[in-house]
C-alpha atoms as a PDB file:
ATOM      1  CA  UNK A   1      99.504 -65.478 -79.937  1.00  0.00           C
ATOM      2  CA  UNK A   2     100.648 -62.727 -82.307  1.00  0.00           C
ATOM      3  CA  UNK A   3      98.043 -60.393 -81.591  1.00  0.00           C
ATOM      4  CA  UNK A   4      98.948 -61.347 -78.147  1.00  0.00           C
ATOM      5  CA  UNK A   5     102.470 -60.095 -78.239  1.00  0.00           C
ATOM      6  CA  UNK A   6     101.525 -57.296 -80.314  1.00  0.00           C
ATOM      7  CA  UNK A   7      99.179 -55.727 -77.618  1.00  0.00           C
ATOM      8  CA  UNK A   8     102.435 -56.206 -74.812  1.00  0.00           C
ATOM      9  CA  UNK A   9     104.444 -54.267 -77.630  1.00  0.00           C
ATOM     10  CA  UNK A  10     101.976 -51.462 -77.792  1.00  0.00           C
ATOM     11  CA  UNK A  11     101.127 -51.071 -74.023  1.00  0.00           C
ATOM     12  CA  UNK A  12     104.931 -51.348 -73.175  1.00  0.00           C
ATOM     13  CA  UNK A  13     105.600 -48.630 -76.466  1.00  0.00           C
ATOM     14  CA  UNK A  14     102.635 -46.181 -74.585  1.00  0.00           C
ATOM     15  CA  UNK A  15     104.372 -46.554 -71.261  1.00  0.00           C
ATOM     16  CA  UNK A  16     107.812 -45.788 -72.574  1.00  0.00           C
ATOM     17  CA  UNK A  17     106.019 -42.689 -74.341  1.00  0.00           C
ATOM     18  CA  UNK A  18     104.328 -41.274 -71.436  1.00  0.00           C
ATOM     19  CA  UNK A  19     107.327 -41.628 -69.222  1.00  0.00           C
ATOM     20  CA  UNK A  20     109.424 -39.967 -72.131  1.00  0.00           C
ATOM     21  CA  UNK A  21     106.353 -36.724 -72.026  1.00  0.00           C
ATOM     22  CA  UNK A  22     106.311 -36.872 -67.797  1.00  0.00           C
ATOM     23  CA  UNK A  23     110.248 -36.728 -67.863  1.00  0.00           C
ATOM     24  CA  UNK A  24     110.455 -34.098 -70.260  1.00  0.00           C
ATOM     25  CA  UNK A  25     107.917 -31.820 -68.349  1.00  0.00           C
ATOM     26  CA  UNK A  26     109.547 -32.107 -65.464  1.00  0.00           C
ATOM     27  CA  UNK A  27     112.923 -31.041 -67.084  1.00  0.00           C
ATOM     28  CA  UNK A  28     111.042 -27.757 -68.668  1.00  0.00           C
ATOM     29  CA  UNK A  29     109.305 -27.683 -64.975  1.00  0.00           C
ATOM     30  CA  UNK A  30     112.718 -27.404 -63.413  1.00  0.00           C
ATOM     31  CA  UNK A  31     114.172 -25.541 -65.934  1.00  0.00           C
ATOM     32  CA  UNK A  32     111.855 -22.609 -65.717  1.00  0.00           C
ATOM     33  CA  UNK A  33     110.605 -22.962 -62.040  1.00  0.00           C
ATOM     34  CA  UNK A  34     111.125 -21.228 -59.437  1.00  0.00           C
ATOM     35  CA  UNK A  35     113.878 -22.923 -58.405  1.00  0.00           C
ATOM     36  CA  UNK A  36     116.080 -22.289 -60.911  1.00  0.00           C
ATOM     37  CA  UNK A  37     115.280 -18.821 -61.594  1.00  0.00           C
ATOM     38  CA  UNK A  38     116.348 -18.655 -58.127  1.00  0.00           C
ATOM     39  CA  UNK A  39     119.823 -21.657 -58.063  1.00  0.00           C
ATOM     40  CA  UNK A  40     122.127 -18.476 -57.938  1.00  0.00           C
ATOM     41  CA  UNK A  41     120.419 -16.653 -55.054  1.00  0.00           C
ATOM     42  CA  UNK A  42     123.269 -16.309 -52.445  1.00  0.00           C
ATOM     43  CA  UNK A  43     126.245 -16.634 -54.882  1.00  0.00           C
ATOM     44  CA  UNK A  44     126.944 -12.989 -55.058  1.00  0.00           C
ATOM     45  CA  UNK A  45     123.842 -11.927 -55.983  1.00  0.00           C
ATOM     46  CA  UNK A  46     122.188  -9.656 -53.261  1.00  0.00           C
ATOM     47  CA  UNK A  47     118.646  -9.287 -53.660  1.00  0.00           C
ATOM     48  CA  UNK A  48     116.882  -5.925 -55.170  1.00  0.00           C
ATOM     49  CA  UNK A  49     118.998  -3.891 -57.731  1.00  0.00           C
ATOM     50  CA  UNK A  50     119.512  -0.928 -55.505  1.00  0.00           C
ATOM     51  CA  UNK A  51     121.286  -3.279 -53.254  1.00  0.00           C
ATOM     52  CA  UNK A  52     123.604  -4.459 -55.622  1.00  0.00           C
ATOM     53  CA  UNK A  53     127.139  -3.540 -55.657  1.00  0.00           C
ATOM     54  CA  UNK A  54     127.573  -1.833 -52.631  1.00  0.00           C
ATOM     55  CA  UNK A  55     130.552  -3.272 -51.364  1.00  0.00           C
ATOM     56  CA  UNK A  56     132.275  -1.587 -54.170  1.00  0.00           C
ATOM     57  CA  UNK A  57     131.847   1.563 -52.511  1.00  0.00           C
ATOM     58  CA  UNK A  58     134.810   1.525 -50.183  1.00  0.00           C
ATOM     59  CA  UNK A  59     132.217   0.609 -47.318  1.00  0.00           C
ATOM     60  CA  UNK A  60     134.106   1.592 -43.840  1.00  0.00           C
ATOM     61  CA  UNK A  61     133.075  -0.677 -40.854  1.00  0.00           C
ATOM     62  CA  UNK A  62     130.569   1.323 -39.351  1.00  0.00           C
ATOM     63  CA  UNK A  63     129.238   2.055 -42.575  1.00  0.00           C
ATOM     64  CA  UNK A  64     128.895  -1.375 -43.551  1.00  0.00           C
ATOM     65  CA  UNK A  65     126.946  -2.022 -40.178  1.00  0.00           C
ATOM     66  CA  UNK A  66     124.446   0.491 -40.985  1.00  0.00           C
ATOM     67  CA  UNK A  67     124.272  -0.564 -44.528  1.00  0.00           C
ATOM     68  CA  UNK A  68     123.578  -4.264 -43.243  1.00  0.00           C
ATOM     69  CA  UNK A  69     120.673  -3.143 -41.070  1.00  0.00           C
ATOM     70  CA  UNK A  70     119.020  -1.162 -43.847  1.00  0.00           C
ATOM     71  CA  UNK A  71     119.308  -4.260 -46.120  1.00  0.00           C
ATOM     72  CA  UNK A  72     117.800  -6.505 -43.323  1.00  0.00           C
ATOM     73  CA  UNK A  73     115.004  -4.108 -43.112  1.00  0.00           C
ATOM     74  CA  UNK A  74     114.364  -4.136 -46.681  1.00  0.00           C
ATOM     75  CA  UNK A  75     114.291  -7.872 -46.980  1.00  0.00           C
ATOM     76  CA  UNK A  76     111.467  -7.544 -44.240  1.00  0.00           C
ATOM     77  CA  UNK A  77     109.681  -5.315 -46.079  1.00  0.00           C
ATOM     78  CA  UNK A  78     109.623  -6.844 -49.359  1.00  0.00           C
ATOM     79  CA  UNK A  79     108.728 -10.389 -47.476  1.00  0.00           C
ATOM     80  CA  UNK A  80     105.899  -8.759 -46.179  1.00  0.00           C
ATOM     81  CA  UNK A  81     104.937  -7.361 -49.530  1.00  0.00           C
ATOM     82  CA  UNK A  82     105.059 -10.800 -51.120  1.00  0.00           C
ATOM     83  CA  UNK A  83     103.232 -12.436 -48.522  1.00  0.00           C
ATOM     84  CA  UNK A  84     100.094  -9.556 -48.545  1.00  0.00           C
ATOM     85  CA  UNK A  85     100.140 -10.088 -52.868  1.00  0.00           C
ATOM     86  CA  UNK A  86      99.672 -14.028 -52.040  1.00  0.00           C
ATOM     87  CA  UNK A  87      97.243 -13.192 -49.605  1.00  0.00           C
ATOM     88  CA  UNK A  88      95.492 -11.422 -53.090  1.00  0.00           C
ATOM     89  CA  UNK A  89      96.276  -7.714 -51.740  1.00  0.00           C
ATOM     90  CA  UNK A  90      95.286  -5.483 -54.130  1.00  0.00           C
ATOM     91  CA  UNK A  91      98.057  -4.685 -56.966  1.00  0.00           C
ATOM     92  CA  UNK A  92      98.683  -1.466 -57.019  1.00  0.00           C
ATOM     93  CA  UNK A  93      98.787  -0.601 -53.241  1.00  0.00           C
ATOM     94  CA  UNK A  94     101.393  -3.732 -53.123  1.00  0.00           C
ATOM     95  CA  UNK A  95     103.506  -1.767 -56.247  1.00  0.00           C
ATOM     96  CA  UNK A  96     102.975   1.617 -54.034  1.00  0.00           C
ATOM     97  CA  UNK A  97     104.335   0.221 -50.672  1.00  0.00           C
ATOM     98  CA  UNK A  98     107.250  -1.928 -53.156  1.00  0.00           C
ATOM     99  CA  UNK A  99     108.530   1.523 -54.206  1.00  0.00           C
ATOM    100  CA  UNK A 100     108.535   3.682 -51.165  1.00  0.00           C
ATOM    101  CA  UNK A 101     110.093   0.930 -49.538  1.00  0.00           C
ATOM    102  CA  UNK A 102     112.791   0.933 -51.683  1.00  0.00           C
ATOM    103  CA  UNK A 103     113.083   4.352 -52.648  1.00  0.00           C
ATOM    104  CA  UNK A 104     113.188   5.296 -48.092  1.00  0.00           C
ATOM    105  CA  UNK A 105     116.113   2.241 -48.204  1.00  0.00           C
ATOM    106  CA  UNK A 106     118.152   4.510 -50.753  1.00  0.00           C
ATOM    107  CA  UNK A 107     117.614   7.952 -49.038  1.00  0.00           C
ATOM    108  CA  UNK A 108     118.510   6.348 -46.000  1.00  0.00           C
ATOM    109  CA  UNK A 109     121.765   4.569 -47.576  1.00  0.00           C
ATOM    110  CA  UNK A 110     122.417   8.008 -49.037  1.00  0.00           C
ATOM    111  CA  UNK A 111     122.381   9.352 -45.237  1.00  0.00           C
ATOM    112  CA  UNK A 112     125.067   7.043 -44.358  1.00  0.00           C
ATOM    113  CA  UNK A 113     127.491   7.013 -47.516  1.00  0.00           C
ATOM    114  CA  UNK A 114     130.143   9.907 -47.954  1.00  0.00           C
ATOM    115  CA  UNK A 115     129.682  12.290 -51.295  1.00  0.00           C
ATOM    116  CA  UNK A 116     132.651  10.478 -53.481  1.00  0.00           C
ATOM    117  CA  UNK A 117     130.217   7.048 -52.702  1.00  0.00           C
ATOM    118  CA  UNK A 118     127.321   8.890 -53.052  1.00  0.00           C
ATOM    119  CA  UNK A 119     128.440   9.613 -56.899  1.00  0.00           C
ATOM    120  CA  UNK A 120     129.876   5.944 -57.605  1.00  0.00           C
ATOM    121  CA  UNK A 121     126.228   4.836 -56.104  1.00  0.00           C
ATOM    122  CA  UNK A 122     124.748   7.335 -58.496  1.00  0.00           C
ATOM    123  CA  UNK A 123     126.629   5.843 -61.510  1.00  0.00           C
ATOM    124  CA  UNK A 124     126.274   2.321 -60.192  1.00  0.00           C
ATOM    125  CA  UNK A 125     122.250   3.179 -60.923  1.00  0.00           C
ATOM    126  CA  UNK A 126     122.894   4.564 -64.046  1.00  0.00           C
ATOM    127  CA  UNK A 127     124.306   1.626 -65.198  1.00  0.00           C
ATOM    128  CA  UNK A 128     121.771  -0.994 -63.959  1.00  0.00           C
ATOM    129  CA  UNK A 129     119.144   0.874 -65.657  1.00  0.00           C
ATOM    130  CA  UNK A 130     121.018   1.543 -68.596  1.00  0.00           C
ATOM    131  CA  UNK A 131     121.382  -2.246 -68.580  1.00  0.00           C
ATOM    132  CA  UNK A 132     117.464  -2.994 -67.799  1.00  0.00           C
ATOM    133  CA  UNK A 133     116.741  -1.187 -70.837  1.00  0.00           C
ATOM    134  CA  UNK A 134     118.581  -3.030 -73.039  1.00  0.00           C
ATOM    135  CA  UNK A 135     122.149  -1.942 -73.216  1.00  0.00           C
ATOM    136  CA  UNK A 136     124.368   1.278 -72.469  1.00  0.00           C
ATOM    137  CA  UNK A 137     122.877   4.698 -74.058  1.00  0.00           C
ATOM    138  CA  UNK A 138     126.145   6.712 -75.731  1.00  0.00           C
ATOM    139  CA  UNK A 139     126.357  10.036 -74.363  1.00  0.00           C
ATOM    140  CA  UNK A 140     125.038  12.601 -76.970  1.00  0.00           C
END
């Protein structure tokens, strides 16, 4: 009867364990899965850094318009990207298309902005790179 009892105590003390490891990997799942590195997306957070912080430029309406457009066109663009790397595109063609699409969405917002915005944008991206390297550089 004891060793009875003592085999329920061990089976129920393995399925209290296991339940204890599934939980917990499905915590650190959660915590580092996609969906929470992505919990903020819409709350102020626009998409690609060059897109960031644009309506602290002084936008007017048309301008804003224009700007909106661009943006949509970009988001195309880098869906289509993601969807050709899942689709096992090669790498560096994908990184290629990534930056020209990027880099024609800023000449093309630099068509549309005024000179003054033009320089904030400019010191906007000075800043967001200063930041992805680790912190502001002082001026020398």
């Amino acid at each position: 009867m004891a060793r009875k009892a003592f085999v329920v105590m061990l089976a129920l003390a393995v399925l209290i364990g296991l339940s204890v490891v599934a939980t917990a990997q499905d915590a650190k799942k959660e915590k580092h899965g996609k969906a929470a590195r992505h919990a903020d997306k819409g709350k102020g957070h626009s998409g690609p850094a060059l897109v960031q912080g644009l309506e602290e430029l002084g936008l007017t309406d048309e301008q804003k318009t224009k700007v909106s457009e661009l943006q949509a066109a970009l988001q195309t663009k880098l869906t289509e990207l993601k969807a050709k790397k899942g689709s096992g595109a090669a790498g560096d063609d994908l990184k290629k298309e990534h930056k020209e699409a990027l880099k024609a969405f800023e000449d093309q917002l630099n068509a549309i902005l005024t000179e003054e915005q033009k320089q904030k944008r400019a010191e906007q991206l000075k800043a967001l790179k200063a930041k992805a390297r680790g912190g502001e550089k002082k001026d020398e």
